[in-house]
Every structure is written in structure tokens, then in C-alpha cells.
PDB file of N, CA and C in Angstrom:
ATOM      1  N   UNK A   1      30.607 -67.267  12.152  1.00  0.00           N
ATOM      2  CA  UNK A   1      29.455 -67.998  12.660  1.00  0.00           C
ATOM      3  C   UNK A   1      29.945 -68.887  13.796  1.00  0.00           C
ATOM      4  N   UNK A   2      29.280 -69.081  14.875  1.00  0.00           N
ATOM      5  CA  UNK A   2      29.585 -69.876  15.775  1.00  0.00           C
ATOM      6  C   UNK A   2      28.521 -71.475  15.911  1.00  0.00           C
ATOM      7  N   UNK A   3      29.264 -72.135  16.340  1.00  0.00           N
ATOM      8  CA  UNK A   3      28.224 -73.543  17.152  1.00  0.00           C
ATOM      9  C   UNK A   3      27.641 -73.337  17.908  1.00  0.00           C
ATOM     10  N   UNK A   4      26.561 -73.805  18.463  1.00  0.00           N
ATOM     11  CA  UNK A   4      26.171 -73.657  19.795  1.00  0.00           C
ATOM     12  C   UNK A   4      26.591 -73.705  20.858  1.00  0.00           C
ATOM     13  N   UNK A   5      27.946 -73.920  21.033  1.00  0.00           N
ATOM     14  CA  UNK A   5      28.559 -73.954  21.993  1.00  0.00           C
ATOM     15  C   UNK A   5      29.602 -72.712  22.147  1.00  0.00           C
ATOM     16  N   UNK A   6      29.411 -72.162  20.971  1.00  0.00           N
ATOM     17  CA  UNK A   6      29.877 -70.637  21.324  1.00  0.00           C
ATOM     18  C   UNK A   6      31.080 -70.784  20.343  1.00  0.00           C
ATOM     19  N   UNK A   7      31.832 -71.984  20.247  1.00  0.00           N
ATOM     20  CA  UNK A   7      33.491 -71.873  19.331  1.00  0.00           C
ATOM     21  C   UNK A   7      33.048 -71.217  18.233  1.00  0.00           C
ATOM     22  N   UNK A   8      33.941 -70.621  17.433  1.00  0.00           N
ATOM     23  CA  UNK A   8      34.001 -70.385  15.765  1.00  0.00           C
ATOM     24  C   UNK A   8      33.776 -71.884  15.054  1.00  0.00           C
ATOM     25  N   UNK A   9      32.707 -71.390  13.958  1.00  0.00           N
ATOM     26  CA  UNK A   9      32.676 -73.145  13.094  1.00  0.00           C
ATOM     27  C   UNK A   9      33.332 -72.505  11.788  1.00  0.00           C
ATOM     28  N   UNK A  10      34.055 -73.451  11.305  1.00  0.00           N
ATOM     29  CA  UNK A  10      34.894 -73.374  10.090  1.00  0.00           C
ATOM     30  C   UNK A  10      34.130 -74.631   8.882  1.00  0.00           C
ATOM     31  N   UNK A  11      33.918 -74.343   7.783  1.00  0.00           N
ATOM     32  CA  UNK A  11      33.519 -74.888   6.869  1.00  0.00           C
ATOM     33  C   UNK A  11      34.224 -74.435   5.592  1.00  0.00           C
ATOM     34  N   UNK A  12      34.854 -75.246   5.026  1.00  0.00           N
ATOM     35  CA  UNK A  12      36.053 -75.370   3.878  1.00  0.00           C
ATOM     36  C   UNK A  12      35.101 -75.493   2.716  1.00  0.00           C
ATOM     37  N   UNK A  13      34.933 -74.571   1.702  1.00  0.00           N
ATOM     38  CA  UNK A  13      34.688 -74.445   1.041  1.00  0.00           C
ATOM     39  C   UNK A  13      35.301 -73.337  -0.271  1.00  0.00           C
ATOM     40  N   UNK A  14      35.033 -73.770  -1.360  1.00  0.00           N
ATOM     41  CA  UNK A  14      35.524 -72.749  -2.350  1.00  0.00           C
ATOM     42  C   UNK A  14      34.399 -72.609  -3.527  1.00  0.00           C
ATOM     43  N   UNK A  15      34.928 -71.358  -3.939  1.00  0.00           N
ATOM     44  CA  UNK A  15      33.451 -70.448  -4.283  1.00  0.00           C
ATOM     45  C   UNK A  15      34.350 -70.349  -5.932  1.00  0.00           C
ATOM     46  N   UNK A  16      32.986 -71.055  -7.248  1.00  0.00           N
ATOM     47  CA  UNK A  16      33.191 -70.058  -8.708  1.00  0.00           C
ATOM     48  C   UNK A  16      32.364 -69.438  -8.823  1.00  0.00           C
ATOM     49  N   UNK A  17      32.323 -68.071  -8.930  1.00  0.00           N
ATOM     50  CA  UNK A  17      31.251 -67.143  -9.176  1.00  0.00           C
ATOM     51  C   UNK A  17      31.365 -66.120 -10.756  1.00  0.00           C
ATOM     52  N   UNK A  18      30.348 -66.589 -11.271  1.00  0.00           N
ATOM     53  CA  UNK A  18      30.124 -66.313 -12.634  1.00  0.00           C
ATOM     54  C   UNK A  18      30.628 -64.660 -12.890  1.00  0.00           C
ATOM     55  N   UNK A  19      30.103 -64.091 -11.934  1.00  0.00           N
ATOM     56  CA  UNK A  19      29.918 -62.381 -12.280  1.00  0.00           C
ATOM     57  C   UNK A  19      31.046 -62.161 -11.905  1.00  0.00           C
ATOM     58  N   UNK A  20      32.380 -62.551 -11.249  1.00  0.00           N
ATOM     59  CA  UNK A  20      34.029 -62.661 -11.438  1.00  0.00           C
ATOM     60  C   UNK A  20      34.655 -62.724 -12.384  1.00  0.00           C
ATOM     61  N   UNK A  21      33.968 -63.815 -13.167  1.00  0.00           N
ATOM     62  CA  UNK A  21      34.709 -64.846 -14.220  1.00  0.00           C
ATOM     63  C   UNK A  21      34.290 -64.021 -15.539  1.00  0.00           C
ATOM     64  N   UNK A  22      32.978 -63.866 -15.991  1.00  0.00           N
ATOM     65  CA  UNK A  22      32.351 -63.214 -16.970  1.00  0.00           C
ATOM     66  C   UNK A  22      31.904 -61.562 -17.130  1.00  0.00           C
ATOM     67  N   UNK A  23      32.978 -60.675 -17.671  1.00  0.00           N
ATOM     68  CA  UNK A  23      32.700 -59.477 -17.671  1.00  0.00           C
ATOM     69  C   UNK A  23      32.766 -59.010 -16.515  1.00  0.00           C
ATOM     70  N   UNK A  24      33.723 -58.894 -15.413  1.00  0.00           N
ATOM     71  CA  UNK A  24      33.485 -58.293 -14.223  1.00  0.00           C
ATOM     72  C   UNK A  24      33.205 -56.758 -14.217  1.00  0.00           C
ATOM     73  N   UNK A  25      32.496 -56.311 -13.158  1.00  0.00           N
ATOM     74  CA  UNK A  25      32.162 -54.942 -13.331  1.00  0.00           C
ATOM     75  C   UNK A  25      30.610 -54.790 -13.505  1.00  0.00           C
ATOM     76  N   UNK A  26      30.501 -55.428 -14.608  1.00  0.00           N
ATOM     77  CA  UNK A  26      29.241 -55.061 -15.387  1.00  0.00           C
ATOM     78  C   UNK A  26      28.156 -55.712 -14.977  1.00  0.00           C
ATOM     79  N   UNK A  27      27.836 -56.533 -13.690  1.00  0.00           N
ATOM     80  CA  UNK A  27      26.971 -56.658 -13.313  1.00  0.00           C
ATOM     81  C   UNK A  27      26.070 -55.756 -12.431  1.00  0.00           C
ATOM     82  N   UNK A  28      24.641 -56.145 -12.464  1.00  0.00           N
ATOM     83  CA  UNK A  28      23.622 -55.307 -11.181  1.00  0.00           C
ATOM     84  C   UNK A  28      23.408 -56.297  -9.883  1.00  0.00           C
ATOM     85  N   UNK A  29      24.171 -55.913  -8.946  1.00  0.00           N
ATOM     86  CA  UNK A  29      24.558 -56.368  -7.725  1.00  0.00           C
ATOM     87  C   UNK A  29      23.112 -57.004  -7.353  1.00  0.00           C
ATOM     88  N   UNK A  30      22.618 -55.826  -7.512  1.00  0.00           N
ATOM     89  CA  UNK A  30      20.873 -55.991  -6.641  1.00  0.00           C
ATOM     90  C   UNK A  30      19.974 -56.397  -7.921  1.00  0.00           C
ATOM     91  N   UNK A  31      20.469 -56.609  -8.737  1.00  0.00           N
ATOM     92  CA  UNK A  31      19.041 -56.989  -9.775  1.00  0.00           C
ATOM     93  C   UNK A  31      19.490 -57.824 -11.444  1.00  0.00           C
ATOM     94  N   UNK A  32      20.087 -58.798 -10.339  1.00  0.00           N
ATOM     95  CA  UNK A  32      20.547 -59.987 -12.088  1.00  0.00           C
ATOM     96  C   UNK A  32      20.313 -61.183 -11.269  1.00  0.00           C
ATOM     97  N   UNK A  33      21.234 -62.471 -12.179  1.00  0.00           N
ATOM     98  CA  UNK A  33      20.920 -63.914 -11.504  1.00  0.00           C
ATOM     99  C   UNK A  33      23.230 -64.302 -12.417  1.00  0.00           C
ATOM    100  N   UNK A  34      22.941 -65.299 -11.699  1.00  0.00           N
ATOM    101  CA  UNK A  34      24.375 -65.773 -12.099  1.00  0.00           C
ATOM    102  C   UNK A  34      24.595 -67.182 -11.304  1.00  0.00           C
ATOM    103  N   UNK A  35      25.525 -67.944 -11.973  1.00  0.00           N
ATOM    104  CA  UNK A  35      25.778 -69.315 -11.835  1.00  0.00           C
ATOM    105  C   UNK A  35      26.795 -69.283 -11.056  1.00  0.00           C
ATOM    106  N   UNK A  36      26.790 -70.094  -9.883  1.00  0.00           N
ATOM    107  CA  UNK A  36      27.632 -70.034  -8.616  1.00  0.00           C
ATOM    108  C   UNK A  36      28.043 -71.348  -8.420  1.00  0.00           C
ATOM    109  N   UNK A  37      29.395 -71.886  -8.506  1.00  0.00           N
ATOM    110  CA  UNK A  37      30.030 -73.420  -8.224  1.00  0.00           C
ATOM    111  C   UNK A  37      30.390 -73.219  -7.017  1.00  0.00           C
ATOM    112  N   UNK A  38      30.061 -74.006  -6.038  1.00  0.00           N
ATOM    113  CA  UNK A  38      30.793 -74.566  -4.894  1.00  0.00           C
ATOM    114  C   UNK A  38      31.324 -75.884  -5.308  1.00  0.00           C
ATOM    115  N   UNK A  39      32.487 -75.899  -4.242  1.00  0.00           N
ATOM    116  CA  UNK A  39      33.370 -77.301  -3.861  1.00  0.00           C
ATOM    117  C   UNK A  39      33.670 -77.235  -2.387  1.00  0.00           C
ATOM    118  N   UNK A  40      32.954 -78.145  -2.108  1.00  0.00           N
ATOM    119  CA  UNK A  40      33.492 -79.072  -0.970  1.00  0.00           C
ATOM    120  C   UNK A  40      34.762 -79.524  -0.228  1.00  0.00           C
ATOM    121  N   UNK A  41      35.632 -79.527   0.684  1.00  0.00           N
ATOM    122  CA  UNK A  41      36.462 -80.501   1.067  1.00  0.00           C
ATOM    123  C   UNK A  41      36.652 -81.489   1.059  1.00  0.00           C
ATOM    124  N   UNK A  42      35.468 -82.264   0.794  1.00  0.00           N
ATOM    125  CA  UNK A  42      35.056 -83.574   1.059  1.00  0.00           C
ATOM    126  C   UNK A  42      34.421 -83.661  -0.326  1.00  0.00           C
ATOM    127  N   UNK A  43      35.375 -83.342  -1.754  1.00  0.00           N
ATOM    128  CA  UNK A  43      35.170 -83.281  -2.898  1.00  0.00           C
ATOM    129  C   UNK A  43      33.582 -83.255  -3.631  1.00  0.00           C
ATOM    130  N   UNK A  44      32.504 -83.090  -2.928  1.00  0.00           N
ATOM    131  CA  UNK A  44      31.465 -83.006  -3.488  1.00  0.00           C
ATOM    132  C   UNK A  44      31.075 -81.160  -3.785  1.00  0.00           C
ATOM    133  N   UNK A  45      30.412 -82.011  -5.102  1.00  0.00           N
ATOM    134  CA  UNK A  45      30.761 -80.106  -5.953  1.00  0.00           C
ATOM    135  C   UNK A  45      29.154 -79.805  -6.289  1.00  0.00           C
ATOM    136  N   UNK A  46      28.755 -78.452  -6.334  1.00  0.00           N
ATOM    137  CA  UNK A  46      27.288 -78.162  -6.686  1.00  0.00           C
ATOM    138  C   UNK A  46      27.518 -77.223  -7.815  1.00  0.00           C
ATOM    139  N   UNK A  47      26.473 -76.983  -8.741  1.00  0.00           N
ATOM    140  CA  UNK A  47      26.467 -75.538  -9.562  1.00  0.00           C
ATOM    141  C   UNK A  47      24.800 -75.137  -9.192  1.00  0.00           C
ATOM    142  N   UNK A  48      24.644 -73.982  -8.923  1.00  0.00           N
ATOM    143  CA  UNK A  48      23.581 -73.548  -8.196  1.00  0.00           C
ATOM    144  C   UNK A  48      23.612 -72.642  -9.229  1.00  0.00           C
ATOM    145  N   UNK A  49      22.161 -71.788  -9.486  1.00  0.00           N
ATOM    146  CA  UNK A  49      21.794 -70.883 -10.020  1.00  0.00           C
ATOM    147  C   UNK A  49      21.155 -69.820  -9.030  1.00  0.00           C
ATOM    148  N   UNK A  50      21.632 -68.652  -9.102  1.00  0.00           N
ATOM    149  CA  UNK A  50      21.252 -67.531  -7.897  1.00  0.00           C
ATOM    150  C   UNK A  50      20.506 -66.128  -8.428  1.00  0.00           C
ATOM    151  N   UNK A  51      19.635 -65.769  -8.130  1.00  0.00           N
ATOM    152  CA  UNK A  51      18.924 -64.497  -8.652  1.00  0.00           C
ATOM    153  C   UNK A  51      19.061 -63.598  -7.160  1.00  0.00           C
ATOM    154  N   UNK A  52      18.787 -62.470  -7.249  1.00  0.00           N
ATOM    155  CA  UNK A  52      18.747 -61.417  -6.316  1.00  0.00           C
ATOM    156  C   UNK A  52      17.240 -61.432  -6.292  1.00  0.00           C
ATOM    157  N   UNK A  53      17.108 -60.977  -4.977  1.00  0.00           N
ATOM    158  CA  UNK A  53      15.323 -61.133  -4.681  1.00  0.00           C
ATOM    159  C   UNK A  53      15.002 -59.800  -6.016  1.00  0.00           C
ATOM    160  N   UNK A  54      15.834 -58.619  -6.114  1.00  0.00           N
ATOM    161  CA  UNK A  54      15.466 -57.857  -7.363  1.00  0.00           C
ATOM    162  C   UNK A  54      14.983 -58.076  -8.598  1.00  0.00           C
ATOM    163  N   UNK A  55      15.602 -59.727  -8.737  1.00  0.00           N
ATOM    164  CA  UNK A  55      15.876 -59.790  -9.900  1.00  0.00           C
ATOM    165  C   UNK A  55      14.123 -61.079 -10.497  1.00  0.00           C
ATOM    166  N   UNK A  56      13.641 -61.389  -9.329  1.00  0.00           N
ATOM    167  CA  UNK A  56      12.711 -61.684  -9.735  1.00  0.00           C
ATOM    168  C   UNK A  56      11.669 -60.728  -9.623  1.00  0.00           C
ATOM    169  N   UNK A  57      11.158 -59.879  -9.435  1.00  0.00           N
ATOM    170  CA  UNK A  57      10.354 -58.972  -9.898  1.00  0.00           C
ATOM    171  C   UNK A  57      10.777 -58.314 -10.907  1.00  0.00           C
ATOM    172  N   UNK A  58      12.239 -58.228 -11.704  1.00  0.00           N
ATOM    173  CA  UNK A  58      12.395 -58.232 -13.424  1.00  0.00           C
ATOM    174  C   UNK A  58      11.564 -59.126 -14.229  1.00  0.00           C
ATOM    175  N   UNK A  59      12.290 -60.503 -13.589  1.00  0.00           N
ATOM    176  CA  UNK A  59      11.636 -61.551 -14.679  1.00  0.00           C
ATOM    177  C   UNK A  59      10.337 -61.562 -14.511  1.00  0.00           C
ATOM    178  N   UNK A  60       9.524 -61.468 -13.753  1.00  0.00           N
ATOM    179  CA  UNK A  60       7.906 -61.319 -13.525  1.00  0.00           C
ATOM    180  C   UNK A  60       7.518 -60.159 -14.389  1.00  0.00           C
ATOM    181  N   UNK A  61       8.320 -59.116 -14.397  1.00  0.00           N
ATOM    182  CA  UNK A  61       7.815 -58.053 -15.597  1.00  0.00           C
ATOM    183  C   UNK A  61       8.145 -58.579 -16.841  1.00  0.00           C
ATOM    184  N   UNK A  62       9.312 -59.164 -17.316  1.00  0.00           N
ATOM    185  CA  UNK A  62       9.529 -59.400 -18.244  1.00  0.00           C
ATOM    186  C   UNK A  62       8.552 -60.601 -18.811  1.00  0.00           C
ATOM    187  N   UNK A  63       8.050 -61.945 -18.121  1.00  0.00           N
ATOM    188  CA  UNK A  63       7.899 -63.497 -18.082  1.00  0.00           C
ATOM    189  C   UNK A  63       5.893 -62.435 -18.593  1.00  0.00           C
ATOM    190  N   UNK A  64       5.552 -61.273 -17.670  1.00  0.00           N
ATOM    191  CA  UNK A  64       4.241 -61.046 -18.713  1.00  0.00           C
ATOM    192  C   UNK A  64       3.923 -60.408 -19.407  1.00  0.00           C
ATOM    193  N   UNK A  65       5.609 -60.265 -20.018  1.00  0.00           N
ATOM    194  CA  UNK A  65       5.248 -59.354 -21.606  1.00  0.00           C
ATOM    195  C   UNK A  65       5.057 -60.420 -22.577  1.00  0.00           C
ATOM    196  N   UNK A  66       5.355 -61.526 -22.577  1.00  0.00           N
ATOM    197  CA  UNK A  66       5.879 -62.712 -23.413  1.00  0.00           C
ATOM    198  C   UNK A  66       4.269 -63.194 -23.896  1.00  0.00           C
ATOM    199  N   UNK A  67       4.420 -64.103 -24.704  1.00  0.00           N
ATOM    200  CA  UNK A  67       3.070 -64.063 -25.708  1.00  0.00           C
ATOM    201  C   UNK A  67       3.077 -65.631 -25.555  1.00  0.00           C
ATOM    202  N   UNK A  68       4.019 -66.173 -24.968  1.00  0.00           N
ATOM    203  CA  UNK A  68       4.386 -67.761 -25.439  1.00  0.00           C
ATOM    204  C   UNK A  68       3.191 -68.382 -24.439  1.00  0.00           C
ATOM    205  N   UNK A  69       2.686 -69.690 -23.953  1.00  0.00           N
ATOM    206  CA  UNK A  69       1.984 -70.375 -23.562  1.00  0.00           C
ATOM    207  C   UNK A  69       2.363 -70.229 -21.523  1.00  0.00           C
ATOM    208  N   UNK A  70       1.274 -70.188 -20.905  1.00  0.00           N
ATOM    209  CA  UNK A  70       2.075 -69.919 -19.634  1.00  0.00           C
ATOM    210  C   UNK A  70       2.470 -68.814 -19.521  1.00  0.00           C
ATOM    211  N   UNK A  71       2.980 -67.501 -20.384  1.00  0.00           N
ATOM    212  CA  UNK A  71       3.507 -66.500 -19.605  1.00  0.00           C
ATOM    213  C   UNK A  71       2.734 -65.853 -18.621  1.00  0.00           C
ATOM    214  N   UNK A  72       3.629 -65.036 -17.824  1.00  0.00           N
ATOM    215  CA  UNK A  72       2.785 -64.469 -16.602  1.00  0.00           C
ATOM    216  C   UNK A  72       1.908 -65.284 -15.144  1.00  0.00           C
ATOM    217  N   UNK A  73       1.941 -67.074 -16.229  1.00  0.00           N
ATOM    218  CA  UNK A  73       1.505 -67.636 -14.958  1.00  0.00           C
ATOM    219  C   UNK A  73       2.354 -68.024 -13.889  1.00  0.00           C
ATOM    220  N   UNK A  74       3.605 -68.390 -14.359  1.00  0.00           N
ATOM    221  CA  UNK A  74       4.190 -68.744 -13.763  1.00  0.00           C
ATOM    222  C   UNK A  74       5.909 -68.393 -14.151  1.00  0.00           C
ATOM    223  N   UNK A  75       6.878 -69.115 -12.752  1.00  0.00           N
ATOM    224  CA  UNK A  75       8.138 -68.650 -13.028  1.00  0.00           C
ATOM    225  C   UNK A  75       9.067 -69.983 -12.241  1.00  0.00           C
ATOM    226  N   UNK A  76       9.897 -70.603 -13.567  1.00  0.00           N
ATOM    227  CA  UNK A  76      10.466 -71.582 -12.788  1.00  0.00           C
ATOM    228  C   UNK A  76      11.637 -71.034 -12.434  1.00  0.00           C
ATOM    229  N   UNK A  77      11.686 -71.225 -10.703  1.00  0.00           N
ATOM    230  CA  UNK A  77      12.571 -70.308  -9.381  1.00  0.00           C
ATOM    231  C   UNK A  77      14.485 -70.993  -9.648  1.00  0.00           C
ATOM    232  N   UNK A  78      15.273 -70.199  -9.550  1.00  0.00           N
ATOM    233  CA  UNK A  78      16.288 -70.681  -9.346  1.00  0.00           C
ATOM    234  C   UNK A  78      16.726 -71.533  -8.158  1.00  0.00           C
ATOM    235  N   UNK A  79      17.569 -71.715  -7.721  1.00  0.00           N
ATOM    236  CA  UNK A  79      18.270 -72.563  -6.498  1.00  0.00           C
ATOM    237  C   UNK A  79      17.931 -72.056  -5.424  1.00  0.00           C
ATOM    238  N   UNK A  80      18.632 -70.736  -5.783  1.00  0.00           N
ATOM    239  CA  UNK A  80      18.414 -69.436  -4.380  1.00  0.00           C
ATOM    240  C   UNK A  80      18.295 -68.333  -4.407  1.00  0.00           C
ATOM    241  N   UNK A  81      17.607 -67.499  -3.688  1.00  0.00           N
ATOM    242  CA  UNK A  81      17.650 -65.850  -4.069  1.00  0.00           C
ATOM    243  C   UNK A  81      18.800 -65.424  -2.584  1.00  0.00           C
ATOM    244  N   UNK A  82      19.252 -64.152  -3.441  1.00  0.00           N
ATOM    245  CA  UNK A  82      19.951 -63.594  -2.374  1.00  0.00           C
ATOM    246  C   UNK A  82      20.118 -62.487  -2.237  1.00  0.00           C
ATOM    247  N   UNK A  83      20.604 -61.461  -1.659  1.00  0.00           N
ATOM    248  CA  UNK A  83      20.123 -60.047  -1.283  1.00  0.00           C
ATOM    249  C   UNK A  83      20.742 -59.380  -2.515  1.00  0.00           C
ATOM    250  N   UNK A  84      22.357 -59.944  -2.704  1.00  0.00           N
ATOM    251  CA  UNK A  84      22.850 -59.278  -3.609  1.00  0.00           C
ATOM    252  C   UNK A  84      24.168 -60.062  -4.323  1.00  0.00           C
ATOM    253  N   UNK A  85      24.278 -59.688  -5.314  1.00  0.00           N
ATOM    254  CA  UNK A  85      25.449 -60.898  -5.665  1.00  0.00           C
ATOM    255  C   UNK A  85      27.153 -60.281  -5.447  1.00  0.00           C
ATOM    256  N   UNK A  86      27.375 -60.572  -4.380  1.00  0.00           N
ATOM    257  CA  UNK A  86      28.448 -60.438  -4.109  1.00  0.00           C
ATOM    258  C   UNK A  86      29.515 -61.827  -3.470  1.00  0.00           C
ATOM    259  N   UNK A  87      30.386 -61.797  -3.516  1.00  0.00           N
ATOM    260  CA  UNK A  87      31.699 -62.752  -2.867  1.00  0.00           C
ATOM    261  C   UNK A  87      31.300 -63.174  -1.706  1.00  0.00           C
ATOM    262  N   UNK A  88      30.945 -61.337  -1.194  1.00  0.00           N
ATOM    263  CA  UNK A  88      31.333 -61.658   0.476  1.00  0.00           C
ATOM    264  C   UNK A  88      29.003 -61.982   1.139  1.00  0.00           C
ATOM    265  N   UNK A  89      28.300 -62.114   0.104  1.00  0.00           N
ATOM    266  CA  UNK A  89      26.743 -62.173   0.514  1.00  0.00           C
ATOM    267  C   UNK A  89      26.941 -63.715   0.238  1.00  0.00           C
ATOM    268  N   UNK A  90      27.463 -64.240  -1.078  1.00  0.00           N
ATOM    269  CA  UNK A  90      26.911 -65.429  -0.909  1.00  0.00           C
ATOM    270  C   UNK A  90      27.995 -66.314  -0.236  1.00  0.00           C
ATOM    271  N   UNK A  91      29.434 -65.849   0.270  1.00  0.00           N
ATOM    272  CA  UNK A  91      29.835 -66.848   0.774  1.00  0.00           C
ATOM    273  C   UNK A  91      29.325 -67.199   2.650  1.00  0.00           C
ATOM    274  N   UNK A  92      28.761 -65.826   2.765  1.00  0.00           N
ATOM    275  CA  UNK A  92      28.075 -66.213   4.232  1.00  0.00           C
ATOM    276  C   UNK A  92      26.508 -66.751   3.740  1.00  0.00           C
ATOM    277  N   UNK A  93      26.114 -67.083   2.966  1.00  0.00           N
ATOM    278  CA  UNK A  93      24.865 -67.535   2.976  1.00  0.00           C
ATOM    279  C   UNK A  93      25.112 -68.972   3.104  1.00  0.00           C
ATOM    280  N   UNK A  94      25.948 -69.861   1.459  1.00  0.00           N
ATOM    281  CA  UNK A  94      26.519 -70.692   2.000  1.00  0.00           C
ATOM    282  C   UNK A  94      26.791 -71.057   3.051  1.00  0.00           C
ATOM    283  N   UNK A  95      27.639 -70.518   4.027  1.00  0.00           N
ATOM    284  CA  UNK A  95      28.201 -71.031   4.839  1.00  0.00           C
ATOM    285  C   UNK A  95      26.644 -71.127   5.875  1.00  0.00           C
ATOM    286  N   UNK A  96      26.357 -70.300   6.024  1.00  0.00           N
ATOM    287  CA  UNK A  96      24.651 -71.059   6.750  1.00  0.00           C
ATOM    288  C   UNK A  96      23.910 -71.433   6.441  1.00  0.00           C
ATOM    289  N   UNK A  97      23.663 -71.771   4.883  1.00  0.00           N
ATOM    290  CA  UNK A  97      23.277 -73.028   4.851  1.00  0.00           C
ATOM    291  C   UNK A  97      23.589 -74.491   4.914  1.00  0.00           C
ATOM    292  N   UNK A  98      25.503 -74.703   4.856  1.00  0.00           N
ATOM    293  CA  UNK A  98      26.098 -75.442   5.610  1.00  0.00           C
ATOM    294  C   UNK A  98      26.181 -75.918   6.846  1.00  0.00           C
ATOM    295  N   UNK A  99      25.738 -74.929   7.542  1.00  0.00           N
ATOM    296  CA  UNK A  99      25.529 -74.743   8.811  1.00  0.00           C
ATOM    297  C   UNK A  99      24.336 -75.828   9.389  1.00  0.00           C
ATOM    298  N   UNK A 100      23.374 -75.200   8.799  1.00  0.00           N
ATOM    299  CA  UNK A 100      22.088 -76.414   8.797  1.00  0.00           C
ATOM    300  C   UNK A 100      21.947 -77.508   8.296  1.00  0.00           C
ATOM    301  N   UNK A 101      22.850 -77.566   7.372  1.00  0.00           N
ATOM    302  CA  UNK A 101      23.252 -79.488   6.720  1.00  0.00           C
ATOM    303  C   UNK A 101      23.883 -79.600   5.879  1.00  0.00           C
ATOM    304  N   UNK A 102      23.755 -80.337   4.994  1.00  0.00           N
ATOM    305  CA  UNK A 102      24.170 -80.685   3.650  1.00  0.00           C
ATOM    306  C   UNK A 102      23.569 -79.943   2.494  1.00  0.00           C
ATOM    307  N   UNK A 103      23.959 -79.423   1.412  1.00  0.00           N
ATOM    308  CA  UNK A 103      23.570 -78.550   0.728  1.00  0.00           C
ATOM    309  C   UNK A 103      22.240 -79.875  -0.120  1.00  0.00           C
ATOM    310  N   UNK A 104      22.767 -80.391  -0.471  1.00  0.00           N
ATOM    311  CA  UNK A 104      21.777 -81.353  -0.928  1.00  0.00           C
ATOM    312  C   UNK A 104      20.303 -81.857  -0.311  1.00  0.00           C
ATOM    313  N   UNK A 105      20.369 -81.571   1.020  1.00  0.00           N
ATOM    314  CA  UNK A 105      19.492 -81.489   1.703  1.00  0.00           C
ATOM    315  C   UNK A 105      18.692 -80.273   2.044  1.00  0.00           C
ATOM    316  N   UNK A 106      19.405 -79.207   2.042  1.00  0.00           N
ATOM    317  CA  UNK A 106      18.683 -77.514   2.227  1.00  0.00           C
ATOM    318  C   UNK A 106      18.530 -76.813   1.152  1.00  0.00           C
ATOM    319  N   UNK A 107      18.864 -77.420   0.144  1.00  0.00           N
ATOM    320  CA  UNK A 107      18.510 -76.921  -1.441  1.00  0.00           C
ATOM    321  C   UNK A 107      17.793 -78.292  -2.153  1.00  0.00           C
ATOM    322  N   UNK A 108      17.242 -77.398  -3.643  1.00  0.00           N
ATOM    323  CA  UNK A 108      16.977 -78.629  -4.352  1.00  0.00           C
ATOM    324  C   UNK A 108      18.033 -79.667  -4.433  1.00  0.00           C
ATOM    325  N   UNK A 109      17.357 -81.051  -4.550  1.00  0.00           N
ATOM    326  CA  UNK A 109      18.212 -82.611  -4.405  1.00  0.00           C
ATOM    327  C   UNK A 109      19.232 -82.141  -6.104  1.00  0.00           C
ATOM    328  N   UNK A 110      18.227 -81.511  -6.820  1.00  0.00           N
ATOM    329  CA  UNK A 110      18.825 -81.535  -8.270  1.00  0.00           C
ATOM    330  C   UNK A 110      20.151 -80.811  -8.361  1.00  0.00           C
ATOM    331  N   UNK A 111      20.609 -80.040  -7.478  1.00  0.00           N
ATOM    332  CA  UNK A 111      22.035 -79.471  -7.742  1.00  0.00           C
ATOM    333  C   UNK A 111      22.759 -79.870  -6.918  1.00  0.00           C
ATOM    334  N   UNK A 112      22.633 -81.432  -6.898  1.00  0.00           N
ATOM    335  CA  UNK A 112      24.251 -82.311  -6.653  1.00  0.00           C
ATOM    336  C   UNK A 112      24.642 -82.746  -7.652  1.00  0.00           C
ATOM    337  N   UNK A 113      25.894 -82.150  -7.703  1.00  0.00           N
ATOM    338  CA  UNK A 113      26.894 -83.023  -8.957  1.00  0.00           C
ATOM    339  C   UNK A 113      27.672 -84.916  -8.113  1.00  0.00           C
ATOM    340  N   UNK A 114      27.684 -85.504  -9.500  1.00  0.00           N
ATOM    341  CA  UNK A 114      28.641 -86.342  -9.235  1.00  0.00           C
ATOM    342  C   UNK A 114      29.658 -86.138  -8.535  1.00  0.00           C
ATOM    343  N   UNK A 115      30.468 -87.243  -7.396  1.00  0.00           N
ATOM    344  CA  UNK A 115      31.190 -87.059  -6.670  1.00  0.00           C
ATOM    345  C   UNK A 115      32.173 -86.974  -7.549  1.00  0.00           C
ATOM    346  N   UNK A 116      33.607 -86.376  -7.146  1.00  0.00           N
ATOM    347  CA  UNK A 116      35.066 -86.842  -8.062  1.00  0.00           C
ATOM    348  C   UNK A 116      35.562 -88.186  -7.929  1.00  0.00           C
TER     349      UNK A 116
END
């Protein structure tokens, strides 16, 4: 990614990604959700929750089979959707949404963790 001024922009970040850590392999790239930690350089840390745009038209099938109060009306959204859950999709998404600010600011306020 570049600045507007054309240089390469560098943003230091490090990535925990659930579907690494838990059962690798066995995920659906294009159609699950999984818990994604970033860290900061500047020690501020997030845990984000990520679905694949696939993966909400699952839960929408699934959310109006359900019998419970509310189903089918509604669906409370994760952090972020993304094309697909991979290393190399969400570490460039991140990184542009870094790009545009502070994650705390271009995502919900609710997935800032305490500083270290």
C-alpha cells in the first residue's frame, strides 16, 4: 500500500488468527467466522470477531430455523466481514483499515482492549 505521496507505508502489526491456532485445515475459507487478535507497536491490542460475507447468509439460514424469540428478525453483526479467512485477506484488510485511522475509530469503539 502506498501514501499519497506515492512511498510504501509500513504499519507494524501482528496477527492471532484462530483458524491457525484451532484445528488448522479444517476450516471453510469462504463460509465460517473466527476470532482474530491484533497487536499494535504501540502496544495497543484488539480481539475482533470476523465472518466471511458467506458466512452470513449461513447464519441467516440458520438464525430462521430457530424457534427462540427474535429469530429471523434479526442478526447481531460481527466486527468485520471479509472475503475469506485467510493470513494473507485479513492482513491486507487490516492494514487498510489502518490506513484510514485507528482501528478503534474504523471499527466498533467495543473492540479496544486495555492498553499493556
Amino acid at each position: 500500500m502506498e501514501s499519497e505521496g506515492g512511498e510504501a507505508l509500513s504499519i507494524d502489526f501482528k496477527l492471532w488468527l484462530e483458524f491457525e491456532e484451532v484445528d488448522p485445515g479444517n476450516w471453510d475459507i469462504y463460509n465460517d467466522a473466527a476470532n482474530v487478535g491484533i497487536e499494535l507497536a504501540d502496544g495497543r491490542c484488539y480481539g475482533i470477531n470476523v465472518w466471511t460475507f458467506r458466512f452470513l447468509e449461513t447464519m441467516i439460514g440458520i438464525d430462521e430455523k430457530q424457534v427462540a424469540i427474535g429469530a429471523g428478525l434479526f442478526i447481531v453483526p460481527p466486527d468485520l466481514f471479509v472475503k475469506e479467512l485467510t493470513r494473507e485477506c485479513i492482513e491486507q484488510t487490516i492494514r487498510h483499515l489502518l490506513f484510514k485511522g485507528d482501528l478503534e475509530d474504523v471499527l466498533n469503539p467495543s473492540v479496544l482492549a486495555p492498553r499493556k
